[in-house]
C-alpha atoms as a PDB file:
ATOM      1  CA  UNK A   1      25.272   2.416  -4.442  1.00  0.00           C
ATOM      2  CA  UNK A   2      22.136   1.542  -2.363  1.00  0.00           C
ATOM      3  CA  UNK A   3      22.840  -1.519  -0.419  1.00  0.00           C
ATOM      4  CA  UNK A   4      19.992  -4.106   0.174  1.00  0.00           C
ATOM      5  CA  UNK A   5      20.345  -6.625   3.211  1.00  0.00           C
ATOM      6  CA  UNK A   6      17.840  -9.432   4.234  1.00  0.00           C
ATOM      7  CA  UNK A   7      17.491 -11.286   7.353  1.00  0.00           C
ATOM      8  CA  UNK A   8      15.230 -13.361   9.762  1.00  0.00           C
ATOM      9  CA  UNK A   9      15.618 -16.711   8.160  1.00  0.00           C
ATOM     10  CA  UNK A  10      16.094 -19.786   9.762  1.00  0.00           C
ATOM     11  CA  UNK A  11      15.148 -23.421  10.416  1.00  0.00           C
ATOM     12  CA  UNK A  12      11.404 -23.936  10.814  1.00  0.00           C
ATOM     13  CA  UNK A  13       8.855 -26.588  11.421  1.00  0.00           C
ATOM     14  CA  UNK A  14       5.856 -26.805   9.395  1.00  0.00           C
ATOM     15  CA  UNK A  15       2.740 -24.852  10.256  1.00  0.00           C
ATOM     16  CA  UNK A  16       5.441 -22.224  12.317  1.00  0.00           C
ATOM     17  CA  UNK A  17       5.889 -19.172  11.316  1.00  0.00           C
ATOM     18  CA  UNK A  18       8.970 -16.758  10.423  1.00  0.00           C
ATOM     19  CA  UNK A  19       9.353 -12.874   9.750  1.00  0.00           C
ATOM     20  CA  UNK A  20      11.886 -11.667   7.154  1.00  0.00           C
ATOM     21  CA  UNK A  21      13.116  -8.165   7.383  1.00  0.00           C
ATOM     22  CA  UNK A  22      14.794  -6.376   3.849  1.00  0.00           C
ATOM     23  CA  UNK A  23      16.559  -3.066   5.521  1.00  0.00           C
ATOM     24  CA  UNK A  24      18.345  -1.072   2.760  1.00  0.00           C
ATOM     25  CA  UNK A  25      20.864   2.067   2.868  1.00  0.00           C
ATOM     26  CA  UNK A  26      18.645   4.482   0.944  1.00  0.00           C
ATOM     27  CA  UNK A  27      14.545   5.462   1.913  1.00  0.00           C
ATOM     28  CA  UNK A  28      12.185   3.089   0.582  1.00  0.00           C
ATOM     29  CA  UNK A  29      10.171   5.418  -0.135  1.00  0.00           C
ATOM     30  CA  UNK A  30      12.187   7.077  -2.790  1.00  0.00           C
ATOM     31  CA  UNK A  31      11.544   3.094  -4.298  1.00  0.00           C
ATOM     32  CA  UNK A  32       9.026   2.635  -7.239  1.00  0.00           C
ATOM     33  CA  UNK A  33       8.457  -0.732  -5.796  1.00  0.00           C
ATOM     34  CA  UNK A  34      10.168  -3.576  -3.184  1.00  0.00           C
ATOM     35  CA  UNK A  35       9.671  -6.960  -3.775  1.00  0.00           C
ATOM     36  CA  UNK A  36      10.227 -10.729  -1.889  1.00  0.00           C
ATOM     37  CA  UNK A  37      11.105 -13.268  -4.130  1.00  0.00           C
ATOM     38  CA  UNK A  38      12.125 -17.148  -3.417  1.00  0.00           C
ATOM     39  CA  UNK A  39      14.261 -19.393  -5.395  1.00  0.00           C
ATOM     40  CA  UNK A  40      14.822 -23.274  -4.292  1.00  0.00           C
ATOM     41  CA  UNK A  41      18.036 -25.225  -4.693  1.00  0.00           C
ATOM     42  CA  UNK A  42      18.591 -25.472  -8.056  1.00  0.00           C
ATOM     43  CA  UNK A  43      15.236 -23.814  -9.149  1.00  0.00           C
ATOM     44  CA  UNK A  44      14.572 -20.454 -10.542  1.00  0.00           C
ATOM     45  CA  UNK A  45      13.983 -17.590  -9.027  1.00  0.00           C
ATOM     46  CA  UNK A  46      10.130 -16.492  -8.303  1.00  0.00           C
ATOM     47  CA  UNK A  47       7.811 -13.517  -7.145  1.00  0.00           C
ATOM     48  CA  UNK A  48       6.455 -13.422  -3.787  1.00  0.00           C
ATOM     49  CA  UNK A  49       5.495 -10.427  -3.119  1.00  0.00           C
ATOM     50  CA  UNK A  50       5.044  -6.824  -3.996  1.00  0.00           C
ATOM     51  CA  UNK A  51       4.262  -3.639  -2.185  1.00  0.00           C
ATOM     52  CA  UNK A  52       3.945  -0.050  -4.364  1.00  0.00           C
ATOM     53  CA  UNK A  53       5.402   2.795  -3.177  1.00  0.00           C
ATOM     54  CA  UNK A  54       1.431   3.843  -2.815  1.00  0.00           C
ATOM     55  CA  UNK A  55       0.913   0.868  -0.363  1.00  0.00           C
ATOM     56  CA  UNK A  56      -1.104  -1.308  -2.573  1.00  0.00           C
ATOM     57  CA  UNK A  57       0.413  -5.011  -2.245  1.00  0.00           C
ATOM     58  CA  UNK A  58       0.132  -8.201  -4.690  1.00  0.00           C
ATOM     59  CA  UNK A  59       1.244 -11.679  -3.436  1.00  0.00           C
ATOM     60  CA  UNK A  60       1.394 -15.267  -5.117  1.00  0.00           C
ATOM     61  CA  UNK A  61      -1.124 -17.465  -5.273  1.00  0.00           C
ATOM     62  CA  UNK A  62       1.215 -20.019  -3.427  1.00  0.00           C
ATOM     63  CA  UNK A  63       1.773 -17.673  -0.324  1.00  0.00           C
ATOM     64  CA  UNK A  64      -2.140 -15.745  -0.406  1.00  0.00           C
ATOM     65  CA  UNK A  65      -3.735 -16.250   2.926  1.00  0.00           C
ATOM     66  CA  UNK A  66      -0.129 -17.234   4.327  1.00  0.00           C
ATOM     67  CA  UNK A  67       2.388 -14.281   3.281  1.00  0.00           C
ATOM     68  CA  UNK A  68       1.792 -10.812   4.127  1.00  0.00           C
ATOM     69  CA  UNK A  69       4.270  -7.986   2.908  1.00  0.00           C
ATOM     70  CA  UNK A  70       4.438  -4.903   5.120  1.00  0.00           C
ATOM     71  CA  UNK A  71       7.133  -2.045   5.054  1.00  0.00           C
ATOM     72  CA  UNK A  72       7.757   0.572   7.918  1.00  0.00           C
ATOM     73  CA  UNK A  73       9.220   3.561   6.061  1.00  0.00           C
ATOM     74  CA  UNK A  74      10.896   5.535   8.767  1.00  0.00           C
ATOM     75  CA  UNK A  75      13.232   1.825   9.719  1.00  0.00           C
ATOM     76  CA  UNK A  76      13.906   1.631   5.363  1.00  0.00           C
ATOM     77  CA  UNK A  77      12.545  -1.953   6.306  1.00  0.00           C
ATOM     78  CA  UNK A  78      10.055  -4.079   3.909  1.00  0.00           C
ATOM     79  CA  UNK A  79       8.737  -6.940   5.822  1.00  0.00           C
ATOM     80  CA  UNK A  80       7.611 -10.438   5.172  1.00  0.00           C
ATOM     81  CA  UNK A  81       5.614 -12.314   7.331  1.00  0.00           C
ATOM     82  CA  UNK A  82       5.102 -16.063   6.294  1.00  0.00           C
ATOM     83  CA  UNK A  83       2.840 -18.158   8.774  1.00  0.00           C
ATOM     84  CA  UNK A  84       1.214 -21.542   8.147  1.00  0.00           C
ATOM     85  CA  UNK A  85       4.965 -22.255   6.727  1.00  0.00           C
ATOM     86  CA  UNK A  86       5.013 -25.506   4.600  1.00  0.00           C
ATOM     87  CA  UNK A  87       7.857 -27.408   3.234  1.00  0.00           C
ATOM     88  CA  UNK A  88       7.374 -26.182  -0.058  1.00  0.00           C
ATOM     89  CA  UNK A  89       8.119 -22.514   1.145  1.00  0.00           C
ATOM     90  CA  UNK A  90      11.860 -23.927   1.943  1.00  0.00           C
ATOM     91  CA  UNK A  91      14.215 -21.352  -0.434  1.00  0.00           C
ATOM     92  CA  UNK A  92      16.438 -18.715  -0.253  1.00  0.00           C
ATOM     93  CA  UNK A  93      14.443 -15.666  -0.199  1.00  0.00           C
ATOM     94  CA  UNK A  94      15.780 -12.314  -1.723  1.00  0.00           C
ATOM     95  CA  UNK A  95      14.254  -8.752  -1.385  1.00  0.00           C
ATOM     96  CA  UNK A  96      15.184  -6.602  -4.499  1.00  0.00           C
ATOM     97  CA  UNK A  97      14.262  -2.778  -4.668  1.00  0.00           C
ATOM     98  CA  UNK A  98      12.903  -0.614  -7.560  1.00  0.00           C
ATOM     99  CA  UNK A  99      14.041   2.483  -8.634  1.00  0.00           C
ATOM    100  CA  UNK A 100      12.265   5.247 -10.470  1.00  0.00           C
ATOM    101  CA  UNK A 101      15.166   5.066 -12.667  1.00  0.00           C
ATOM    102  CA  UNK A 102      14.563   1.487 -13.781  1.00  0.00           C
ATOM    103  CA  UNK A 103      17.700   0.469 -11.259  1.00  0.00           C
ATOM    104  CA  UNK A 104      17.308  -3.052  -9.281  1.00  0.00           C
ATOM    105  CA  UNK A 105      19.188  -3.257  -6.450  1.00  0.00           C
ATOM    106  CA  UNK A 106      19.152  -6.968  -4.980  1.00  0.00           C
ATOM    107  CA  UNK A 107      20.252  -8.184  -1.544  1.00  0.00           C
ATOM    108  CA  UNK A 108      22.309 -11.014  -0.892  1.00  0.00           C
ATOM    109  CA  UNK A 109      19.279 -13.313   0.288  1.00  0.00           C
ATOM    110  CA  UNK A 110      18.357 -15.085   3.742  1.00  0.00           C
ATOM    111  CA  UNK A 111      18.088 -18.988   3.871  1.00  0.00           C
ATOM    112  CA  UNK A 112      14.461 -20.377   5.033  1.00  0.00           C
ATOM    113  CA  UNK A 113      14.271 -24.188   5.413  1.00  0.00           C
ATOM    114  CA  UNK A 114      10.679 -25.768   6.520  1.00  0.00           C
ATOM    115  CA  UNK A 115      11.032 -29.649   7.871  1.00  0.00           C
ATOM    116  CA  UNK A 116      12.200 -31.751  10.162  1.00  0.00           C
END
């Protein structure tokens, strides 16, 4: 079972920025895909980000120009960098990992809260 674990939240002020880290058990780069996504108290669940196992990376229209997704492969670590942070951005934020197989492997999720 390939274990997914995020950290790197924490309390914020707005217009600081924060750098999540998604380390899992297995190589990333045996991953189809990893992704970021957010989900606010008592909200659903959304896309961040995305970075391919070819590199290429997508991110949502609410983060672009903010957000940047990055992955070193020889740490197994995916990467989120959020600058510019707003209040809005405030969510637990989960990294989930792709497999060729069609398997999702989620991690537990690291809290981000942006205010005073």
């Amino acid at each position: 079972q390939v274990q997914v674990e995020e950290s790197g939240g924490g309390l914020v002020q707005p217009g600081e920025s924060l750098r999540l880290s998604c380390t899992t058990s297995a190589s990333i780069s045996n991953f189809v895909a990893m992704h970021w996504y957010r989900q606010p108290s008592g909200e659903q669940r959304t896309l961040v980000a995305t970075i391919l196992r070819g590199g290429a990376t997508s991110h949502a229209d609410s983060v672009k120009g903010r957000f940047t997704i990055s992955r070193d492969n020889a740490k197994n670590t995916v990467y989120l960098d959020m600058t510019n942070l707003k209040t809005e951005d405030t969510a637990t934020y989960y990294c989930r990992a792709r497999a060729t197989d069609g398997a999702n492997y989620w991690g537990k999720g690291t809290p981000v809260t942006v205010g005073s």
